[in-house]
C-alpha atoms as a PDB file:
ATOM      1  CA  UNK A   1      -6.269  21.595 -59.903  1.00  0.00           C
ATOM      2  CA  UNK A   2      -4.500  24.831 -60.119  1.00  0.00           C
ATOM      3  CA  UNK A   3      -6.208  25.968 -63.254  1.00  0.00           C
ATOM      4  CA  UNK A   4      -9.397  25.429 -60.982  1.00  0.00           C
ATOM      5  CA  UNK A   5      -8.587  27.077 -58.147  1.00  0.00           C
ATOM      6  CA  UNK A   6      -6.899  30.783 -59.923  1.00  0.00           C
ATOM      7  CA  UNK A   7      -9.978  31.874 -60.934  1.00  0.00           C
ATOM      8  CA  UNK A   8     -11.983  31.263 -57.901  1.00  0.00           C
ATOM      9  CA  UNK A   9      -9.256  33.277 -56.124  1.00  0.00           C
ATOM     10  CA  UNK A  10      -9.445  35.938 -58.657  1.00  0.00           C
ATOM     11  CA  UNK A  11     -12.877  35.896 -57.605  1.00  0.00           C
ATOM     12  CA  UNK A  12     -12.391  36.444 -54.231  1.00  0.00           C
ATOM     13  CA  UNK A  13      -9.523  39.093 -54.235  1.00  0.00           C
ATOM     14  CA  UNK A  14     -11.367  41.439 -56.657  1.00  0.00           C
ATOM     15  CA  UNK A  15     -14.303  40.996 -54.324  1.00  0.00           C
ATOM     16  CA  UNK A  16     -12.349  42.190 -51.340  1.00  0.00           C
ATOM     17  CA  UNK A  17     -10.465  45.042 -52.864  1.00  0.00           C
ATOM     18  CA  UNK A  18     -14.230  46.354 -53.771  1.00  0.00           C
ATOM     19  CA  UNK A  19     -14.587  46.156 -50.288  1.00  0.00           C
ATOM     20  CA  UNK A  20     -11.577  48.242 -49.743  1.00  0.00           C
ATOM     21  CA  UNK A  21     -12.977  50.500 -51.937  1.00  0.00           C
ATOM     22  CA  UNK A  22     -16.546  50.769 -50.593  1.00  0.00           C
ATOM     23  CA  UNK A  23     -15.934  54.415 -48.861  1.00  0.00           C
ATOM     24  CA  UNK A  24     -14.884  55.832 -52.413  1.00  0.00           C
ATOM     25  CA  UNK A  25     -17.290  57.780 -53.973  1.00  0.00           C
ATOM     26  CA  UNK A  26     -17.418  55.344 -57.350  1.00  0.00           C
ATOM     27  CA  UNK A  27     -17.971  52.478 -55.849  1.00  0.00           C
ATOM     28  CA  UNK A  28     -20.759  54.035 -53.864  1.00  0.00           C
ATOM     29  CA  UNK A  29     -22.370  54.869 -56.539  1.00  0.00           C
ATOM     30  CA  UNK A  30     -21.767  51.457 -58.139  1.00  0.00           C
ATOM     31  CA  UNK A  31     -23.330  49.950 -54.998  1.00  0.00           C
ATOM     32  CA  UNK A  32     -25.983  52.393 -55.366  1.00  0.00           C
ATOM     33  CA  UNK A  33     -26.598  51.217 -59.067  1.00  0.00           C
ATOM     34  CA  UNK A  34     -26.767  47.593 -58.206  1.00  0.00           C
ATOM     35  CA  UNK A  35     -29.521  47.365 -55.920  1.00  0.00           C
ATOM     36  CA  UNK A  36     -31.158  49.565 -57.857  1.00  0.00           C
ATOM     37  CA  UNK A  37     -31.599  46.876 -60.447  1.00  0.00           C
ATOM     38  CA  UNK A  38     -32.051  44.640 -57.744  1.00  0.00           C
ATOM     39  CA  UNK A  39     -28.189  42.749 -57.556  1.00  0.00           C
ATOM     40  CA  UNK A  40     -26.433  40.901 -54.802  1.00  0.00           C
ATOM     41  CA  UNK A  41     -22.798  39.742 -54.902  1.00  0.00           C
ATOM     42  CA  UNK A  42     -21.795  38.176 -52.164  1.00  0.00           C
ATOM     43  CA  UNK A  43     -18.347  36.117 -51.339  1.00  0.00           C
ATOM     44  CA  UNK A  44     -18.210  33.510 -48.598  1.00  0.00           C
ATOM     45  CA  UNK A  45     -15.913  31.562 -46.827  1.00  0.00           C
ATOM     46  CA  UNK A  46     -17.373  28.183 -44.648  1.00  0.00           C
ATOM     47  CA  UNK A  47     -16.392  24.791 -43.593  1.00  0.00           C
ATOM     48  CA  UNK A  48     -18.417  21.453 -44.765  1.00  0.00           C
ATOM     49  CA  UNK A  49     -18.944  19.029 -41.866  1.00  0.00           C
ATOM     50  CA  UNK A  50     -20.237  15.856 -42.415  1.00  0.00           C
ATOM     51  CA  UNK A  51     -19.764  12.037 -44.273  1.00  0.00           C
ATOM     52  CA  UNK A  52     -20.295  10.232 -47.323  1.00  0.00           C
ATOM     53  CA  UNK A  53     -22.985   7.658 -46.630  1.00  0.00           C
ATOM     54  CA  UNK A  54     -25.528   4.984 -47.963  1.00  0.00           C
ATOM     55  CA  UNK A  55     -29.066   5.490 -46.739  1.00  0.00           C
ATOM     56  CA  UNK A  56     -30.026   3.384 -45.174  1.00  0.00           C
ATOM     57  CA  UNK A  57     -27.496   2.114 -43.528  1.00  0.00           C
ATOM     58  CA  UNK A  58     -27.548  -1.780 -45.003  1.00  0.00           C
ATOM     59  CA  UNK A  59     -27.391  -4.723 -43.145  1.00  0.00           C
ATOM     60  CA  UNK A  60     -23.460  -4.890 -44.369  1.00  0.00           C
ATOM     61  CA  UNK A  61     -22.499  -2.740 -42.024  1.00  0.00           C
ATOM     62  CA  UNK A  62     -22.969  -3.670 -38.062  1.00  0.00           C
ATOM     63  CA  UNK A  63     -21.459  -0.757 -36.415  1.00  0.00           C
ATOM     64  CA  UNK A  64     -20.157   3.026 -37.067  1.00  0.00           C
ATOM     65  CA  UNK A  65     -16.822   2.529 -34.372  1.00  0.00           C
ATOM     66  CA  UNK A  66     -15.329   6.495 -34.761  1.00  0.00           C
ATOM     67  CA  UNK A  67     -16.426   8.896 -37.150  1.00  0.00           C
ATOM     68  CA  UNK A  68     -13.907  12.198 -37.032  1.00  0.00           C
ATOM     69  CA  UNK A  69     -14.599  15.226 -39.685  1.00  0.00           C
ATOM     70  CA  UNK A  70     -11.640  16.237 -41.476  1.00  0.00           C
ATOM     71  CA  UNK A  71     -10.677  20.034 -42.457  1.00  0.00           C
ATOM     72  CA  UNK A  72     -13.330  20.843 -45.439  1.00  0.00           C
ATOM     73  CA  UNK A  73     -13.012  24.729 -46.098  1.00  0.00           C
ATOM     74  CA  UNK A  74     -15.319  25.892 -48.957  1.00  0.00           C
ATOM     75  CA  UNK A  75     -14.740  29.571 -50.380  1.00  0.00           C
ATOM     76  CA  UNK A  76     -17.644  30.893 -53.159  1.00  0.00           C
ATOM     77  CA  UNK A  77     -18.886  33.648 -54.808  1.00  0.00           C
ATOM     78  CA  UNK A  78     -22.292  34.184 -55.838  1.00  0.00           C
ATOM     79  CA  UNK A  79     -25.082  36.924 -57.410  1.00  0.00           C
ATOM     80  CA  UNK A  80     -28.548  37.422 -56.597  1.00  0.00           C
ATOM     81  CA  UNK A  81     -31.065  38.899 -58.547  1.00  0.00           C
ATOM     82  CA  UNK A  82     -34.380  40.279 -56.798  1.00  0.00           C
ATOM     83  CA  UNK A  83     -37.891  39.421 -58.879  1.00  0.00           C
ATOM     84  CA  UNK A  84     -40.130  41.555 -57.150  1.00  0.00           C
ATOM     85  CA  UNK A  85     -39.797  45.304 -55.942  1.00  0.00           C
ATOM     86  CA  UNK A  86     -39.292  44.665 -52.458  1.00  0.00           C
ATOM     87  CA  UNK A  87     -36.770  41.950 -52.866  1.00  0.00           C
ATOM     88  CA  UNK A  88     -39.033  39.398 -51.040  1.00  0.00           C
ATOM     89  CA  UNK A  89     -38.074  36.676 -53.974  1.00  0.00           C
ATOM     90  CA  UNK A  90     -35.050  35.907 -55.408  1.00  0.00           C
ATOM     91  CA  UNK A  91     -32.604  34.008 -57.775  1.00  0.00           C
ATOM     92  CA  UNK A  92     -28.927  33.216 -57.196  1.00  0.00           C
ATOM     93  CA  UNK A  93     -26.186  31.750 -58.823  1.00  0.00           C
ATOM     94  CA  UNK A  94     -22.801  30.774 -57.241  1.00  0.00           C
ATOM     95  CA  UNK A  95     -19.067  29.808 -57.930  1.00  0.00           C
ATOM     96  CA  UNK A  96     -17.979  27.569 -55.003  1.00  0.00           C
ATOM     97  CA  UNK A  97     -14.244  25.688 -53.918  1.00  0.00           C
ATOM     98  CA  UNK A  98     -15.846  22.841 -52.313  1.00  0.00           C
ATOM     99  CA  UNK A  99     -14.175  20.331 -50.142  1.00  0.00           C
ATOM    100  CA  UNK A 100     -15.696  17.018 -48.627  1.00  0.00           C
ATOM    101  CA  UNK A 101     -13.815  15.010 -45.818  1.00  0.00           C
ATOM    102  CA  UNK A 102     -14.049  12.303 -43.211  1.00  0.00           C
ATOM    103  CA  UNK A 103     -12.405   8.945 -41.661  1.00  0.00           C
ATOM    104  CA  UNK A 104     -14.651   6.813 -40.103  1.00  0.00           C
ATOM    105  CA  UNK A 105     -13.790   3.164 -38.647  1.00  0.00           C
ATOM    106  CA  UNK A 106     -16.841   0.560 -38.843  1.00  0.00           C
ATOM    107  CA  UNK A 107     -17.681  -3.528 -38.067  1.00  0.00           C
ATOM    108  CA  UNK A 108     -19.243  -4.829 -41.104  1.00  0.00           C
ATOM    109  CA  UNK A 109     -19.709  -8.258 -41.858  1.00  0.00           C
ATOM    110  CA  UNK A 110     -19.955  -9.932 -45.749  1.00  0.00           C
ATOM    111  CA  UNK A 111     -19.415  -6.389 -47.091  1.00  0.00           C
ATOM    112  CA  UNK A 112     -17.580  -5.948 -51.128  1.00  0.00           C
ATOM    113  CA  UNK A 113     -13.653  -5.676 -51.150  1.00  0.00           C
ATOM    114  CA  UNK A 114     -11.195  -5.244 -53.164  1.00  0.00           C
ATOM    115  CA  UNK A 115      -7.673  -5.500 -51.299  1.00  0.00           C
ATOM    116  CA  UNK A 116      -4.132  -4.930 -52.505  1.00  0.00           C
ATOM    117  CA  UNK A 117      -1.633  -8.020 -51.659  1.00  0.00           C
ATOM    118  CA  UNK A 118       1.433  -8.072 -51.014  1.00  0.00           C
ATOM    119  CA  UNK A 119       2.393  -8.781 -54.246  1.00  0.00           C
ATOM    120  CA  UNK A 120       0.910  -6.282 -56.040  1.00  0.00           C
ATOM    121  CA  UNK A 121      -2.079  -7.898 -57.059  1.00  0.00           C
ATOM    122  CA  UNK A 122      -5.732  -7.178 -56.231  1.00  0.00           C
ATOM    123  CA  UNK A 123      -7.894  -9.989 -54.223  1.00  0.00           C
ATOM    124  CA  UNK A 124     -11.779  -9.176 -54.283  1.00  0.00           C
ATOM    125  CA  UNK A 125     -14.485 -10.989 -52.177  1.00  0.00           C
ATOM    126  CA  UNK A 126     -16.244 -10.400 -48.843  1.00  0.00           C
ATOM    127  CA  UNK A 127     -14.886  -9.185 -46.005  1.00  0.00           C
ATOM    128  CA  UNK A 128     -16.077  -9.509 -42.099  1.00  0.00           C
ATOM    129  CA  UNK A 129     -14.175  -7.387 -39.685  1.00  0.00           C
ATOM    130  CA  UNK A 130     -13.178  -3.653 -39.114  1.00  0.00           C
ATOM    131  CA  UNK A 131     -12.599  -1.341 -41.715  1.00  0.00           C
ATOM    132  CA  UNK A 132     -10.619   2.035 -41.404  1.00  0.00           C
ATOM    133  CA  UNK A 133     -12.355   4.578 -44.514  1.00  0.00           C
ATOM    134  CA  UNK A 134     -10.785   7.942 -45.604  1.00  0.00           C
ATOM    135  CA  UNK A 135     -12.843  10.038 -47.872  1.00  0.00           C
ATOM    136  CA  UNK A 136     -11.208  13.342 -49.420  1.00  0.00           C
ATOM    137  CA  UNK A 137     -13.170  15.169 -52.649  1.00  0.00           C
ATOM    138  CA  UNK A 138     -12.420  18.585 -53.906  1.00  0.00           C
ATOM    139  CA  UNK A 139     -15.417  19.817 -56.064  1.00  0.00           C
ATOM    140  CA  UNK A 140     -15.915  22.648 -58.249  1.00  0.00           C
ATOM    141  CA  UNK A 141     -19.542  23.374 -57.179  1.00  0.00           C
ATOM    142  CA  UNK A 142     -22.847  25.362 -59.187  1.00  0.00           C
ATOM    143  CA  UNK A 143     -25.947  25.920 -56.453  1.00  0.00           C
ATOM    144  CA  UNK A 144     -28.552  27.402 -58.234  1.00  0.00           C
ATOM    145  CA  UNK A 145     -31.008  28.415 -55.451  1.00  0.00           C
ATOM    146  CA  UNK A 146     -34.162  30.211 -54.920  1.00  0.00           C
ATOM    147  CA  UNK A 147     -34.289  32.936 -52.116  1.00  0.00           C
ATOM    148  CA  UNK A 148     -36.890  34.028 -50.090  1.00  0.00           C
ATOM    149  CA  UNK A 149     -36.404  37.111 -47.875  1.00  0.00           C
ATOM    150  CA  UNK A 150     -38.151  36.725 -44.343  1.00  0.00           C
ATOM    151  CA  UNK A 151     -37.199  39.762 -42.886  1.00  0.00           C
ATOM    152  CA  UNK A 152     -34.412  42.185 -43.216  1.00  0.00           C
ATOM    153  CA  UNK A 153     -31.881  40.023 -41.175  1.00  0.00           C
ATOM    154  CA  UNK A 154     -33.316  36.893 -42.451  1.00  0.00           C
ATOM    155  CA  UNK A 155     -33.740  34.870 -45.653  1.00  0.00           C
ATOM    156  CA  UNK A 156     -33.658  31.187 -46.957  1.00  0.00           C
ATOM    157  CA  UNK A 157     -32.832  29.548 -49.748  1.00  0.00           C
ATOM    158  CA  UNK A 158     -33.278  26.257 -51.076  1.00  0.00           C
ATOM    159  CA  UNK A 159     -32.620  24.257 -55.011  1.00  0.00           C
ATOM    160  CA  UNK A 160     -30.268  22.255 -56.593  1.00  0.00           C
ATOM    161  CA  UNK A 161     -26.333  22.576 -56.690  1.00  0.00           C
ATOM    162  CA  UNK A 162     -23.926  20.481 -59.745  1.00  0.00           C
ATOM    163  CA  UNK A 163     -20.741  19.823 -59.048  1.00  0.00           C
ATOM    164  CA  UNK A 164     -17.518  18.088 -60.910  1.00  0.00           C
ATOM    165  CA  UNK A 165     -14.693  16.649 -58.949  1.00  0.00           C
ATOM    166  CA  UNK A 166     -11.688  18.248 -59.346  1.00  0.00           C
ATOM    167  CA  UNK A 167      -9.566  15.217 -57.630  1.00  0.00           C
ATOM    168  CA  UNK A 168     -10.991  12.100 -54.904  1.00  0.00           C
ATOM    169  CA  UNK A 169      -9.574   9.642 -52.612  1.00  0.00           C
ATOM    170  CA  UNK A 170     -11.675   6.744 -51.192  1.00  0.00           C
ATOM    171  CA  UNK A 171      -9.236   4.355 -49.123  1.00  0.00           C
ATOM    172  CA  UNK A 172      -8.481   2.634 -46.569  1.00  0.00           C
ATOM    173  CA  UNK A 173      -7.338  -0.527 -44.744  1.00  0.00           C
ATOM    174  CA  UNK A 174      -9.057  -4.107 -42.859  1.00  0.00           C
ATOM    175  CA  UNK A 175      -7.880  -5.483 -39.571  1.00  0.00           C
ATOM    176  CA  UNK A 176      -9.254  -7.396 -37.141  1.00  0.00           C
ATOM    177  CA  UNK A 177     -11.541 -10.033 -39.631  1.00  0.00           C
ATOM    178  CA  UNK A 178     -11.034 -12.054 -42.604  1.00  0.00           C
ATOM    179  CA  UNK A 179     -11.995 -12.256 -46.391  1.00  0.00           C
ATOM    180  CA  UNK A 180     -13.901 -14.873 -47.776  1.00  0.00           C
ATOM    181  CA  UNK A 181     -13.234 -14.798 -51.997  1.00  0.00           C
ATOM    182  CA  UNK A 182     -13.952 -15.036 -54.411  1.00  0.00           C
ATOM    183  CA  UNK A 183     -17.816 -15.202 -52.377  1.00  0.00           C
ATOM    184  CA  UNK A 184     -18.920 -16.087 -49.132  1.00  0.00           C
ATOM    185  CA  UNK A 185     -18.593 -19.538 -49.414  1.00  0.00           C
ATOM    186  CA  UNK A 186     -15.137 -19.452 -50.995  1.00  0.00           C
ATOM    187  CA  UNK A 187     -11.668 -19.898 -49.259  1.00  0.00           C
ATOM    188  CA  UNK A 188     -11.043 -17.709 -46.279  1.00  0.00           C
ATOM    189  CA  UNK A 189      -8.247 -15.540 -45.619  1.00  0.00           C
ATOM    190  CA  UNK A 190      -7.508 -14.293 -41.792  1.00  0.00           C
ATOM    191  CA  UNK A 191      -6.128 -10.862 -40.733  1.00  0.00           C
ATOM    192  CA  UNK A 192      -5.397 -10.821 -36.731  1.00  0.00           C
ATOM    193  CA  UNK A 193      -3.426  -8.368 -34.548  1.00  0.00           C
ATOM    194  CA  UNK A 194      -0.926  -5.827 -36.411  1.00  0.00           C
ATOM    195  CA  UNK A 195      -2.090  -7.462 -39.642  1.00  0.00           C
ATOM    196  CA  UNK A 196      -3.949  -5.314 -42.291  1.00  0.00           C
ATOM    197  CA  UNK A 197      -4.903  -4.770 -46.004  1.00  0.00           C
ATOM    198  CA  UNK A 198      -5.368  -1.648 -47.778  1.00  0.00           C
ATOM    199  CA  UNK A 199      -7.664  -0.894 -50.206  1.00  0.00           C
ATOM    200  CA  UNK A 200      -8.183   2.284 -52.616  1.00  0.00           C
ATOM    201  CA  UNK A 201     -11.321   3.022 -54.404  1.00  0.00           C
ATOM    202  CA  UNK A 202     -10.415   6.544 -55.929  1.00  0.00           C
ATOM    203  CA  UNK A 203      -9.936   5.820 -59.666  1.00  0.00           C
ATOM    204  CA  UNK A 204     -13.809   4.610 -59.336  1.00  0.00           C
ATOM    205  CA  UNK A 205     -15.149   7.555 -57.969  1.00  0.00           C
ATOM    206  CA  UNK A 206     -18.000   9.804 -60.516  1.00  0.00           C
ATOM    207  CA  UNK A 207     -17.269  12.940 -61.710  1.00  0.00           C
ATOM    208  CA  UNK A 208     -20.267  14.883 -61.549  1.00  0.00           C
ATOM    209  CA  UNK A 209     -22.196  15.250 -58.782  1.00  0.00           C
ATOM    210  CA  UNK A 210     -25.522  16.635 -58.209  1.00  0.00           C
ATOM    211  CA  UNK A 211     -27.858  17.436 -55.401  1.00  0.00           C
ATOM    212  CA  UNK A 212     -29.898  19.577 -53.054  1.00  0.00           C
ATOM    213  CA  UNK A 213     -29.242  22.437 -50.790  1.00  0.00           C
ATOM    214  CA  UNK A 214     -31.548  23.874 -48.430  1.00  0.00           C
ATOM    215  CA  UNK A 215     -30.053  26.890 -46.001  1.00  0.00           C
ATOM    216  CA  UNK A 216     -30.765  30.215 -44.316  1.00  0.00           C
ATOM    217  CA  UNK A 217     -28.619  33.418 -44.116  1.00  0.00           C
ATOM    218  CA  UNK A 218     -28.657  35.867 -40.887  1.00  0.00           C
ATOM    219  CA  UNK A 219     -27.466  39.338 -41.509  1.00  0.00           C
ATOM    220  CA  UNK A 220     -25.309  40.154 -38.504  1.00  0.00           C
ATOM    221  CA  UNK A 221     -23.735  43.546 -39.712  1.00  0.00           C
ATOM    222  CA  UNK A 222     -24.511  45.764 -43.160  1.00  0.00           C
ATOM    223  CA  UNK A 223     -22.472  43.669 -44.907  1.00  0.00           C
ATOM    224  CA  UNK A 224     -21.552  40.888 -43.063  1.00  0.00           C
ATOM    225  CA  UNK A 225     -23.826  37.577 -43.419  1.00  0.00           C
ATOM    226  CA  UNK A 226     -23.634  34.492 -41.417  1.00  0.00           C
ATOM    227  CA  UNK A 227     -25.145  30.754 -43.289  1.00  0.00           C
ATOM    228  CA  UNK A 228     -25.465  28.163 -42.788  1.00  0.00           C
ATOM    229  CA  UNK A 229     -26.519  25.858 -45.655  1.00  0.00           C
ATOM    230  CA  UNK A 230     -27.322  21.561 -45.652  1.00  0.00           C
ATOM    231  CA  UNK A 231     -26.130  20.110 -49.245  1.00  0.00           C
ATOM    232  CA  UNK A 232     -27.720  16.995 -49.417  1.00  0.00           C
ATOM    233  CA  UNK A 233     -26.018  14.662 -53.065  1.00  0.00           C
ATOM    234  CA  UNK A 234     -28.465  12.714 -54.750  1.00  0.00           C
ATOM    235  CA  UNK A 235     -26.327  10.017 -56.862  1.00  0.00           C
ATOM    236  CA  UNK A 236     -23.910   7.666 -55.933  1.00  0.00           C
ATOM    237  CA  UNK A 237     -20.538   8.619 -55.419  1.00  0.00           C
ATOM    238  CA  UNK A 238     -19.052   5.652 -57.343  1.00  0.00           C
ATOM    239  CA  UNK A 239     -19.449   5.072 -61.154  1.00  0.00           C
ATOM    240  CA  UNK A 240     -21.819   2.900 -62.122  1.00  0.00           C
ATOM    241  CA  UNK A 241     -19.769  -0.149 -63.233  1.00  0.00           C
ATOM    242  CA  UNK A 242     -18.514  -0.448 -60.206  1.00  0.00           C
ATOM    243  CA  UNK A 243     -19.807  -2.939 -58.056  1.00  0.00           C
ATOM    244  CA  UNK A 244     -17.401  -3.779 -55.287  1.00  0.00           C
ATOM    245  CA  UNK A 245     -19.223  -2.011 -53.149  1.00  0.00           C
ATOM    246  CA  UNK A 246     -22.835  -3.005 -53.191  1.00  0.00           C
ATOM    247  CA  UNK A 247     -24.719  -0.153 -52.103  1.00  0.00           C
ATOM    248  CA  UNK A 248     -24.879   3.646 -53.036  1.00  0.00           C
ATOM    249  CA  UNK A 249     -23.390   6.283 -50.980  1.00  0.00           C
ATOM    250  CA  UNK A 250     -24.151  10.179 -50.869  1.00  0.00           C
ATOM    251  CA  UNK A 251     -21.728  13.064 -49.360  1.00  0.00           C
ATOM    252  CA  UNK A 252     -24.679  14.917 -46.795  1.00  0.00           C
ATOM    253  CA  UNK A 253     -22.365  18.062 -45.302  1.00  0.00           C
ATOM    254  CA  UNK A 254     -23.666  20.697 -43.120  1.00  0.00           C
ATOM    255  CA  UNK A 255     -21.768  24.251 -44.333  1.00  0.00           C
ATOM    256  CA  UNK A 256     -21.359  26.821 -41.854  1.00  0.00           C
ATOM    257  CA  UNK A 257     -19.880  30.150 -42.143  1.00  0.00           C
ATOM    258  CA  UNK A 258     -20.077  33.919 -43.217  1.00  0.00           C
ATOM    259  CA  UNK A 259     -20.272  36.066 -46.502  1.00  0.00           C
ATOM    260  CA  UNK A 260     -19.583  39.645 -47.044  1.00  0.00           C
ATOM    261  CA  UNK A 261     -22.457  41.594 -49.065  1.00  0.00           C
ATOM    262  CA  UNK A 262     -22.384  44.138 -51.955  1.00  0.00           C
END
């Protein structure tokens, strides 16, 4: 991931010490010279907050027990180019860290699983009970949005984003239920009190993601923005050949945060 993650900082750092250098006459002028041509850059820092999630929810699952967000900071950098003379339309294109995270506990009855025994082995059938979920994803994320200035302070911005997964967890554990393999008329296997499974999903998450992303942008200060931006994916999580889990599921995050402007 580190090979990732040094050039995004790069990104960032040189960002900043232009902003360092803002009061020098050069980088005035170089200021000057961009929106003259009608460029943006802009850096931001945010946090996601929100789940991965099938839509509907199916009849699998009976009830959501504790959802709790986990710490998803997202850091990008991003250039806008203005179509139009007085910058009412726009196009930008951005570099962004992105992190996804939750744990959630649900009831489901007769939902796909795949738990790890005690020996080692895998045992794979249907399960009835509670089920504990963790989801971490770091992505390396592309939005390439169009922009649409309201008024000085205000613009939005909507299109698609691409993303690739730099690493994923999906795991967990069942308590509280029992499994009935290999289908729901098969043998039945009983988990009461202290007694639970764990299960891990990650080596079947996808890759690449992709997805929409609809947002606004207030400008607070000269420079200083404040976003917020709903990223919405639009495939399934999971690779297609994998059919444990019956149903497709779709990381919907709400990003909030601020951005300083060049």
């Amino acid at each position: 991931m580190k090979k990732y993650v040094t050039p995004i900082l790069a990104l960032f750092l040189g960002g900043f010490a232009l902003a360092g250098h803002a009061q020098s006459s050069s980088s005035h002028k170089g200021l000057l010279w961009l929106a003259s041509h009608g460029l943006n850059y802009e850096i931001k820092a945010g946090i996601n907050i929100g789940g991965t999630s099938p839509l509907p929810l199916p009849k699998e699952i009976r009830s959501l027990d504790s959802y709790s967000p986990g710490l998803a900071i997202t850091l990008e950098g991003n250039a806008t180019k203005w179509l139009d003379a007085k910058q009412k339309w726009g196009l930008s294109v951005g570099l962004r860290l992105d992190k996804k995270d939750m744990d959630t506990k649900a009831t489901v009855k007769n939902y796909g699983m795949e738990i790890l025994s005690e020996t080692g082995g895998k045992i794979k059938g249907l399960w009835t009970g509670g089920v504990k979920t963790t989801v971490k994803m770091s992505y390396l994320t592309v939005p390439v949005l169009a922009n649409y200035r309201i008024s000085n302070r205000w613009k939005v911005m909507a299109g698609p984003y691409f993303s690739y997964m730099l690493n994923g967890e999906f795991s967990g554990n069942v308590y509280e239920g029992h499994l009935r393999t290999p289908d729901a008329s098969g043998s039945r296997v009983n988990f009461e009190g202290e007694n639970k499974a764990a299960y891990d999903f990650s080596d079947n998450l996808r890759r690449f993601q992709w997805g929409v992303q609809v947002g606004g942008e207030w400008k607070a200060y000269k420079h200083l923005n404040v976003h917020a931006d709903l990223t919405w994916g639009l495939n399934d999580i999971f690779q297609k050949d994998f059919t444990t889990v019956s149903f497709a599921m779709y990381p919907i995050y709400l990003n909030l945060g601020f951005g300083y402007e060049f």
